[in-house]
Each structure stands twice: as structure tokens, then as C-alpha cells.
N, C-alpha and C. Protein backbone atom coordinates (compact mmCIF):
# COMPACT_ATOMS: atom_id res chain seq x y z
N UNK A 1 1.84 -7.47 -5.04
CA UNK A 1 0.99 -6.78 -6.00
C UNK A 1 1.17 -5.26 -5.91
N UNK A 2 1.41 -4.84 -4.93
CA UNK A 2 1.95 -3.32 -4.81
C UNK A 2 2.90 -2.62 -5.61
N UNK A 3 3.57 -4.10 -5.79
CA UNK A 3 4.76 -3.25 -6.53
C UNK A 3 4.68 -3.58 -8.17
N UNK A 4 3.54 -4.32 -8.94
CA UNK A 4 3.29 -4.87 -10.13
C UNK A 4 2.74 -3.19 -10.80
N UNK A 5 2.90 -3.26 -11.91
CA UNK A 5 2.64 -1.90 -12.82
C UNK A 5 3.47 -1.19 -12.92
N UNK A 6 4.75 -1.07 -12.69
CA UNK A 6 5.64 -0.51 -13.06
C UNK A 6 5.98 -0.72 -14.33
N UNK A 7 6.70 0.76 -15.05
CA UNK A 7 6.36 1.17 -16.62
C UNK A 7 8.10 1.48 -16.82
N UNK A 8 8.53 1.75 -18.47
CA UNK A 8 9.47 1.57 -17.96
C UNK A 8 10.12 3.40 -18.01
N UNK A 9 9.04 4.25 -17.50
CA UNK A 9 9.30 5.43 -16.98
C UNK A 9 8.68 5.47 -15.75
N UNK A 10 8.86 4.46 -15.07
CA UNK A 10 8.06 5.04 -13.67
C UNK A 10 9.62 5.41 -12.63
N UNK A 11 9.31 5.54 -11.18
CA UNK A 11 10.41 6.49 -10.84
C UNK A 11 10.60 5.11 -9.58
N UNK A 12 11.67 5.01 -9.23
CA UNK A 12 11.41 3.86 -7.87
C UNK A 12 11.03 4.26 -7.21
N UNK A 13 10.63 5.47 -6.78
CA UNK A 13 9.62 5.38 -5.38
C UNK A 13 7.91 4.42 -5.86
N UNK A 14 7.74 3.98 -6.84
CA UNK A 14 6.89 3.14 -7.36
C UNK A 14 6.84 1.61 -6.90
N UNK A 15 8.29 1.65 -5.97
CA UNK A 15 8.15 0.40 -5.36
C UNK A 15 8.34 0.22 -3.86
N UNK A 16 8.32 1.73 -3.43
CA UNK A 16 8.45 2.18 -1.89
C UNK A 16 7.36 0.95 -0.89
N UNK A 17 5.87 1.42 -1.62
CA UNK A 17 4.77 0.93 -0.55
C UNK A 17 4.98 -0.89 -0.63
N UNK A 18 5.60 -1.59 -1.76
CA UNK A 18 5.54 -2.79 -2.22
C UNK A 18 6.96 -3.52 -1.00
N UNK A 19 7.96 -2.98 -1.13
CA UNK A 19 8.73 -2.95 0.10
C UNK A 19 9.11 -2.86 0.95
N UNK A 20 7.96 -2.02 1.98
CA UNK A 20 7.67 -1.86 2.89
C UNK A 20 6.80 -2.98 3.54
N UNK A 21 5.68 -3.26 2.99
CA UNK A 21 5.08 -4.43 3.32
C UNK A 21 5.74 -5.81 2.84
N UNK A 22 6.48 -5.87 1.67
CA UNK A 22 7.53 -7.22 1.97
C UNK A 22 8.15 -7.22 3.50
N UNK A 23 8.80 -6.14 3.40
CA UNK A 23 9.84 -6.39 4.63
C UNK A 23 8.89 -6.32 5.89
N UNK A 24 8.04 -5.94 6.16
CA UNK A 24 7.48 -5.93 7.34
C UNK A 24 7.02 -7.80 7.35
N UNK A 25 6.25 -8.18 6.08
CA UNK A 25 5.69 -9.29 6.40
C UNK A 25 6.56 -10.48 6.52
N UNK A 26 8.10 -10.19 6.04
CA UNK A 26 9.14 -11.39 5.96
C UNK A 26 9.42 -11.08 8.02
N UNK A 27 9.45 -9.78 8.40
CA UNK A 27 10.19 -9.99 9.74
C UNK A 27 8.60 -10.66 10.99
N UNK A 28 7.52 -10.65 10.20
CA UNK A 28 6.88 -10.89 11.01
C UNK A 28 6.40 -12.81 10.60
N UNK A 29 6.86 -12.73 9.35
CA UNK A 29 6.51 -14.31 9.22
C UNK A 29 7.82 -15.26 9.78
N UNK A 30 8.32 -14.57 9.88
CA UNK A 30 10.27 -15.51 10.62
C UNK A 30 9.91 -16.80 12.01
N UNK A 31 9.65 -15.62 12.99
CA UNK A 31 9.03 -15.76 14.28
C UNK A 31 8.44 -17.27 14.13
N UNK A 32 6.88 -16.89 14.09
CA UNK A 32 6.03 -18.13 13.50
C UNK A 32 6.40 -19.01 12.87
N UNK A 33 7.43 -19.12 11.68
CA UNK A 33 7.74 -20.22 10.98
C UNK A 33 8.54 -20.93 11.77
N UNK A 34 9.65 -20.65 12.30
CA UNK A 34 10.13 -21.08 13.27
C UNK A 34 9.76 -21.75 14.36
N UNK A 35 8.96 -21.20 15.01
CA UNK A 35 8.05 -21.94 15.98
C UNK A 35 7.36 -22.47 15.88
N UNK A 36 7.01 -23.08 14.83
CA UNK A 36 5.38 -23.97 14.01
C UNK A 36 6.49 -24.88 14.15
N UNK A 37 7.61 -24.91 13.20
CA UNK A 37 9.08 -26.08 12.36
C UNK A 37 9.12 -27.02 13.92
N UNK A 38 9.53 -26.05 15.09
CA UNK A 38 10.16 -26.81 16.14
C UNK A 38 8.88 -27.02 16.74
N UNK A 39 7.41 -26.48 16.76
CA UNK A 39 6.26 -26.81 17.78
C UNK A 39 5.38 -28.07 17.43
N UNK A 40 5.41 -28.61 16.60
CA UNK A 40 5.15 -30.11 16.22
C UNK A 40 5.79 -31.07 16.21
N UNK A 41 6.76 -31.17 16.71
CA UNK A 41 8.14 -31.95 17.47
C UNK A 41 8.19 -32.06 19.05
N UNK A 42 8.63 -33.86 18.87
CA UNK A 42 8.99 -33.47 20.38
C UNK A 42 10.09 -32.92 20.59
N UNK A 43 10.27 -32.10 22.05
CA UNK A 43 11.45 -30.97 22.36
C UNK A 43 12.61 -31.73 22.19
N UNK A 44 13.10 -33.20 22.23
CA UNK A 44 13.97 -33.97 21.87
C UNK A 44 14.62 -34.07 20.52
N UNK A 45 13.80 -33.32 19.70
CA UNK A 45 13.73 -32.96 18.44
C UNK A 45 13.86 -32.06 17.76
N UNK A 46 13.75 -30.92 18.24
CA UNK A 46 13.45 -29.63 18.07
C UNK A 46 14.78 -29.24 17.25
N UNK A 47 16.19 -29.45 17.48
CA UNK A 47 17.32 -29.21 16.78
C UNK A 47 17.29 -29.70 15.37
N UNK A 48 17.06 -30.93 15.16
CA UNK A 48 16.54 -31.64 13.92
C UNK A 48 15.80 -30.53 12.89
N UNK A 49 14.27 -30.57 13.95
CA UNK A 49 13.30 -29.93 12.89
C UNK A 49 13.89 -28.25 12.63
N UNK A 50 14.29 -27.12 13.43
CA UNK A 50 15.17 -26.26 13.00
C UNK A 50 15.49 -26.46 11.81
N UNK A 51 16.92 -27.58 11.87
CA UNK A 51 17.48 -27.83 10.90
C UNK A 51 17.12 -27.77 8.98
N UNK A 52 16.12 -28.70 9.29
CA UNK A 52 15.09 -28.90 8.22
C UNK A 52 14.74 -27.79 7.80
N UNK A 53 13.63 -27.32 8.55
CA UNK A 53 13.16 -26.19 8.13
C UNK A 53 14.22 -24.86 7.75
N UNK A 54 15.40 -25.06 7.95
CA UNK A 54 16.19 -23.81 7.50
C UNK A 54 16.91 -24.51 5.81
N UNK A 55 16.75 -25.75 5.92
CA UNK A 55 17.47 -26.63 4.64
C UNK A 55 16.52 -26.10 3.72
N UNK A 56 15.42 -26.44 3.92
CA UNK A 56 14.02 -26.57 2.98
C UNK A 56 13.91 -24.90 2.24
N UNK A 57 13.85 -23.82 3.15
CA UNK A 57 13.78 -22.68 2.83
C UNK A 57 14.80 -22.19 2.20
N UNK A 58 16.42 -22.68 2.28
CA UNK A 58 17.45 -22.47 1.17
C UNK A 58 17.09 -23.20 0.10
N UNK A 59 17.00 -24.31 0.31
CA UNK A 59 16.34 -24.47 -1.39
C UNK A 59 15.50 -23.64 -2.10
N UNK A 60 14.47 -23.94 -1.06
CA UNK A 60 12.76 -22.99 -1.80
C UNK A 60 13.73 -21.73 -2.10
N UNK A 61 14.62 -20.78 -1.60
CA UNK A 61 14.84 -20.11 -2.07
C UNK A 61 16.08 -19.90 -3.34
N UNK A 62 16.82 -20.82 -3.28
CA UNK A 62 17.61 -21.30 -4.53
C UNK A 62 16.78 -21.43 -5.69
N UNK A 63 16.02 -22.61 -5.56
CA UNK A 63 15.13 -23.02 -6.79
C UNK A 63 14.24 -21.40 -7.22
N UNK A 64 13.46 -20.83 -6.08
CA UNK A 64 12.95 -19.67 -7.17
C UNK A 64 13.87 -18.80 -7.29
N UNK A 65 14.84 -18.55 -6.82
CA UNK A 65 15.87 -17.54 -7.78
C UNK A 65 16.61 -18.07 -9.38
N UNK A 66 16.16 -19.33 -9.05
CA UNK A 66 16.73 -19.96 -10.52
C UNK A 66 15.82 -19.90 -11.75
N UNK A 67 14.32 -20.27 -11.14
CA UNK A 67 13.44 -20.35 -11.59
C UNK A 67 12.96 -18.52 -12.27
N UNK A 68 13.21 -17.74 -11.12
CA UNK A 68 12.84 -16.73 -11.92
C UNK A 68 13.59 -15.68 -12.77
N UNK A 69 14.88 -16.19 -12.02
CA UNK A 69 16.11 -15.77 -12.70
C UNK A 69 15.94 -16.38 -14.64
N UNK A 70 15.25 -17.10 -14.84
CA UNK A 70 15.43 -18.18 -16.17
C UNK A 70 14.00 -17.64 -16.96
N UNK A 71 12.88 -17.01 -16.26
CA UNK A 71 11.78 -16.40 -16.87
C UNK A 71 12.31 -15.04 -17.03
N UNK A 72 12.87 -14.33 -16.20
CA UNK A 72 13.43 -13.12 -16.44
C UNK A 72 14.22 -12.90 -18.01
N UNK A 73 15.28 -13.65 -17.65
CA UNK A 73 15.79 -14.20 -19.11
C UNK A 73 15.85 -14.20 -20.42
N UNK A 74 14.53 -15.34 -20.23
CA UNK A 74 13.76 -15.68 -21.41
C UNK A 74 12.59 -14.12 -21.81
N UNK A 75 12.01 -13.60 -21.24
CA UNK A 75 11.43 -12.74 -21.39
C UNK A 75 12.73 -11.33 -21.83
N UNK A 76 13.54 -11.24 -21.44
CA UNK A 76 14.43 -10.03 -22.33
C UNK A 76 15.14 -10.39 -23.69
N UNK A 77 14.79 -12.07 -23.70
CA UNK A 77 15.70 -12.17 -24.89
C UNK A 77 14.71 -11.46 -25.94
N UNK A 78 15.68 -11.26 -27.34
CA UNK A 78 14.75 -10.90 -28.24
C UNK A 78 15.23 -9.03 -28.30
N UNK A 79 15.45 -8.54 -27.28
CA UNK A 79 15.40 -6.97 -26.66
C UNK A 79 16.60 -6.07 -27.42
N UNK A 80 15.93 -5.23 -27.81
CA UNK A 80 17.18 -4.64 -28.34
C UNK A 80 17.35 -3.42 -27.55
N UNK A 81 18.70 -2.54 -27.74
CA UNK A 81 18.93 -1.26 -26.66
C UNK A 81 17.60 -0.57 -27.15
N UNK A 82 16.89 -0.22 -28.07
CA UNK A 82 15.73 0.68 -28.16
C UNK A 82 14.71 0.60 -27.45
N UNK A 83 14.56 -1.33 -27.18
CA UNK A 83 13.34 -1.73 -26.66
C UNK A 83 14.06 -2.33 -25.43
N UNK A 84 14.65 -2.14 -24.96
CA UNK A 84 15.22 -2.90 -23.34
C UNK A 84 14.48 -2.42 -22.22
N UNK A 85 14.65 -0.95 -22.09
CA UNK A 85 13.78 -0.52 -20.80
C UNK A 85 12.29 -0.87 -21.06
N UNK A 86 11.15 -1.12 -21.69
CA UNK A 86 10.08 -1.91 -21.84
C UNK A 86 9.79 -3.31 -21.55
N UNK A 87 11.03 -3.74 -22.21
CA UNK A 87 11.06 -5.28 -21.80
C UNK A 87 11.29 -6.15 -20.56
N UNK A 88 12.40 -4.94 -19.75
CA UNK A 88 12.60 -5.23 -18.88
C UNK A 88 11.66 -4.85 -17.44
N UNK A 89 10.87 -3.65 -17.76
CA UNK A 89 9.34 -3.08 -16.94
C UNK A 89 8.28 -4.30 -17.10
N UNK A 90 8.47 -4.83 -18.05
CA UNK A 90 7.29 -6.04 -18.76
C UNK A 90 7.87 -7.21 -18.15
N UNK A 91 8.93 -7.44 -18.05
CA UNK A 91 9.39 -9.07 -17.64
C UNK A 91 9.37 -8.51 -15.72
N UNK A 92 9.84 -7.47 -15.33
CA UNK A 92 9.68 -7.36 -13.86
C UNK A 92 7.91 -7.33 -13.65
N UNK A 93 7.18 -6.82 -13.96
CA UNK A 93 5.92 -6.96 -13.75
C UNK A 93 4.96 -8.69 -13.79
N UNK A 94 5.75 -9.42 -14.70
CA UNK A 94 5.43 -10.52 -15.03
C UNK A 94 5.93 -11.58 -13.68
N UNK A 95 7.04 -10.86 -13.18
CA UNK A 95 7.43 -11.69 -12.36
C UNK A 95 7.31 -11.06 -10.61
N UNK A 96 6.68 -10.34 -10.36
CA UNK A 96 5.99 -9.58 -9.70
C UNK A 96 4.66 -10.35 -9.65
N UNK A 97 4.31 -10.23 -10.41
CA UNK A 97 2.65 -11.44 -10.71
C UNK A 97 2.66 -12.56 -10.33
N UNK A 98 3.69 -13.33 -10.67
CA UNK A 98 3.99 -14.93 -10.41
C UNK A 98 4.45 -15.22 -8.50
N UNK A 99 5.52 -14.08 -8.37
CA UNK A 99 5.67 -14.14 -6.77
C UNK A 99 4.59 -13.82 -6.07
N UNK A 100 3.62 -12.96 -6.70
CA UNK A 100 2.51 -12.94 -5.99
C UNK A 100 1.12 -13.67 -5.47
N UNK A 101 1.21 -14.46 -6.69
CA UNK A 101 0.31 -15.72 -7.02
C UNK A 101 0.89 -16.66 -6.07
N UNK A 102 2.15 -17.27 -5.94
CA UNK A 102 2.42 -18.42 -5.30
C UNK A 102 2.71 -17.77 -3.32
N UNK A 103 2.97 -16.59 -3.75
CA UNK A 103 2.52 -16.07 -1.91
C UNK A 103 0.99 -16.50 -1.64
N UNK A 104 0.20 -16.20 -2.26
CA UNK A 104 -1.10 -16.41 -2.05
C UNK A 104 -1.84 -17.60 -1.59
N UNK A 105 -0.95 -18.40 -3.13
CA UNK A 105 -1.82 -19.99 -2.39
C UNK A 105 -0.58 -20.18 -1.29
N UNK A 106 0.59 -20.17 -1.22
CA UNK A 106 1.11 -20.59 0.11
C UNK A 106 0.43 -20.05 1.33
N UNK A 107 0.22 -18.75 1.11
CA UNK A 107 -0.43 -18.41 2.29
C UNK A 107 -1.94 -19.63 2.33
N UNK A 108 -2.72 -19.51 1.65
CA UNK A 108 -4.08 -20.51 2.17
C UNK A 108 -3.38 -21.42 2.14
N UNK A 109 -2.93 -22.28 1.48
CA UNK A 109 -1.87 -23.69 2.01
C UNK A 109 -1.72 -23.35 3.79
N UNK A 110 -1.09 -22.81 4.14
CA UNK A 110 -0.64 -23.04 5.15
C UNK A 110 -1.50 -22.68 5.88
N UNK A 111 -2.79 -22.02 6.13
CA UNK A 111 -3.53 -21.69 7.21
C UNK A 111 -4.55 -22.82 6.85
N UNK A 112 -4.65 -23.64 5.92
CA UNK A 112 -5.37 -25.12 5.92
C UNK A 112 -4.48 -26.41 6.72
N UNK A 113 -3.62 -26.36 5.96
CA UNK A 113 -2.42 -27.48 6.33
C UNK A 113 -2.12 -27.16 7.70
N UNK A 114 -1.80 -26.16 8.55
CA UNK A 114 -1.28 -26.26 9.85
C UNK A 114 -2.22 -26.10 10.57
N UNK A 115 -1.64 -27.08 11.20
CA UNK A 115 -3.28 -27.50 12.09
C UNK A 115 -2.91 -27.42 14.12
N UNK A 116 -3.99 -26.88 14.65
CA UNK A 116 -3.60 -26.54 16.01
C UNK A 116 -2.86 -27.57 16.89
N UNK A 117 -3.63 -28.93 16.33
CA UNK A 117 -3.92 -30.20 17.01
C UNK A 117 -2.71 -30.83 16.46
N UNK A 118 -1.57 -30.56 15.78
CA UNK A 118 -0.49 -30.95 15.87
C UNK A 118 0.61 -30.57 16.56
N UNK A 119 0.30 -29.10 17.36
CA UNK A 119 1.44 -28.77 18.08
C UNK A 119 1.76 -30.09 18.73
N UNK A 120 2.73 -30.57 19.34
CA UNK A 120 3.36 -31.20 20.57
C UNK A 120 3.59 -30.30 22.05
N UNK A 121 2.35 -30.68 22.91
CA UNK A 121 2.71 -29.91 24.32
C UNK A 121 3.67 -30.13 24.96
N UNK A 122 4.60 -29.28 25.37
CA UNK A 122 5.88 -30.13 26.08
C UNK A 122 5.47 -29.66 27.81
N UNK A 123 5.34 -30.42 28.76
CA UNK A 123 5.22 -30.84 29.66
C UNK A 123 6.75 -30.87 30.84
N UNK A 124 6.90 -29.65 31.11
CA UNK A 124 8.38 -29.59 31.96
C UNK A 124 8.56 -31.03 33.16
N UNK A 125 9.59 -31.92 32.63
CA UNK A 125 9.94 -33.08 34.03
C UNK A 125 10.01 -32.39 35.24
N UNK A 126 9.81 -32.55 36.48
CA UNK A 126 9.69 -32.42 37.63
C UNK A 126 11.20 -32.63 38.41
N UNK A 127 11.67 -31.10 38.70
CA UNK A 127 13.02 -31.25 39.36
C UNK A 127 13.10 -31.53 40.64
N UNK A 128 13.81 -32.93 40.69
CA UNK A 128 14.12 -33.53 42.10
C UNK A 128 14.96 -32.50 42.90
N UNK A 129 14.09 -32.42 43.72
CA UNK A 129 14.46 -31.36 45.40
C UNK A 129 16.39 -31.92 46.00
């Protein structure tokens, strides 16, 4: 949402503060996702669930680059060189909105859905002397 309202005379430092907190919150959500993927597994497992969880997130991220790549699109068609820089301030704002909306409920999704009581405790075997 930081970076939604952009006009199509605004200057890019208009998307300085919006990028800053992306990138801070992608290097701090990495960590955790990771360790949730493999911490509800047994450690016998843990390569598997990795796995998954890095499959799942190339998609999720395929599909919305396709997905918004195709609203982007559709929203410039129509545009002529007079009206392009408008259309294109209007279709980035639109889609600025939509990534922001589905961060949102993912975020409450996931602080409902992950639940403490599913970690798997792993319990170190006992090395024979």
C-alpha cells in the first residue's frame, strides 16, 4: 500500500518507502517460512518438505506473474501514446491494490492456519559411548 497512488507524474522516489519495506519483509519472512515447511515434519523428512515448499512458491510465483502480467495487459489495452502514461499509473496502482489485498489475507491465513501444536519435536538419539 505504500507504494499505491502513484500518478502518472509522480517521480520514483514515490516508491522508495514501498520498497524498502517489501524488501525488508521478504528477507525477514524467508527464515520462518522455511522453518515452519521443514518444522512440522519428521527430521526424516525434512528434505522432502524443503522441497515442496520451494515447488509450491515457484508456482505461487509463476501463476501471479501470469496472472498479473494478463490484468496489467488488459488494463493498457485501449491506450493510446497520448493516454499511455495514465493508463499505465492506473493499471500499476490497480495492481498494487490487488498484491496488497492477497498479502493481507495470506498474512491472517497463516497466523490462523499455523498452528504451534503442529511443530514436530525432534528429540536427538542417544550416542553410543
Amino acid at each position: 500500500m505504500l507504494m499505491h497512488g502513484i500518478g502518472a507524474d509522480s517521480s520514483w522516489t514515490h516508491l522508495i518507502p514501498g520498497f524498502a519495506v517489501a524488501g525488508a519483509g521478504s528477507g525477514m519472512v524467508n527464515p520462518p517460512l522455511a522453518s515452519t515447511a521443514v518444522g512440522v515434519v519428521a527430521p526424516r523428512d525434512a528434505g522432502m518438505a524443503s522441497g515442496i515448499n520451494t515447488t509450491f512458491r515457484q508456482v505461487g510465483i509463476a501463476t501471479a506473474v501470469a496472472a498479473l502480467g494478463s490484468i496489467f495487459a488488459a488494463k493498457l489495452s485501449g491506450a493510446t501514446a497520448a493516454t499511455l502514461s495514465t493508463h499505465y499509473a492506473t493499471a500499476m496502482n490497480d495492481l498494487l491494490l490487488i498484491t496488497a489485498i492477497v498479502a493481507a489475507v495470506a498474512g491472517i491465513l497463516a497466523s490462523w492456519l499455523i498452528r504451534r501444536q503442529d511443530f514436530v519435536v525432534h528429540v536427538p538419539e542417544a550416542v553410543p559411548a
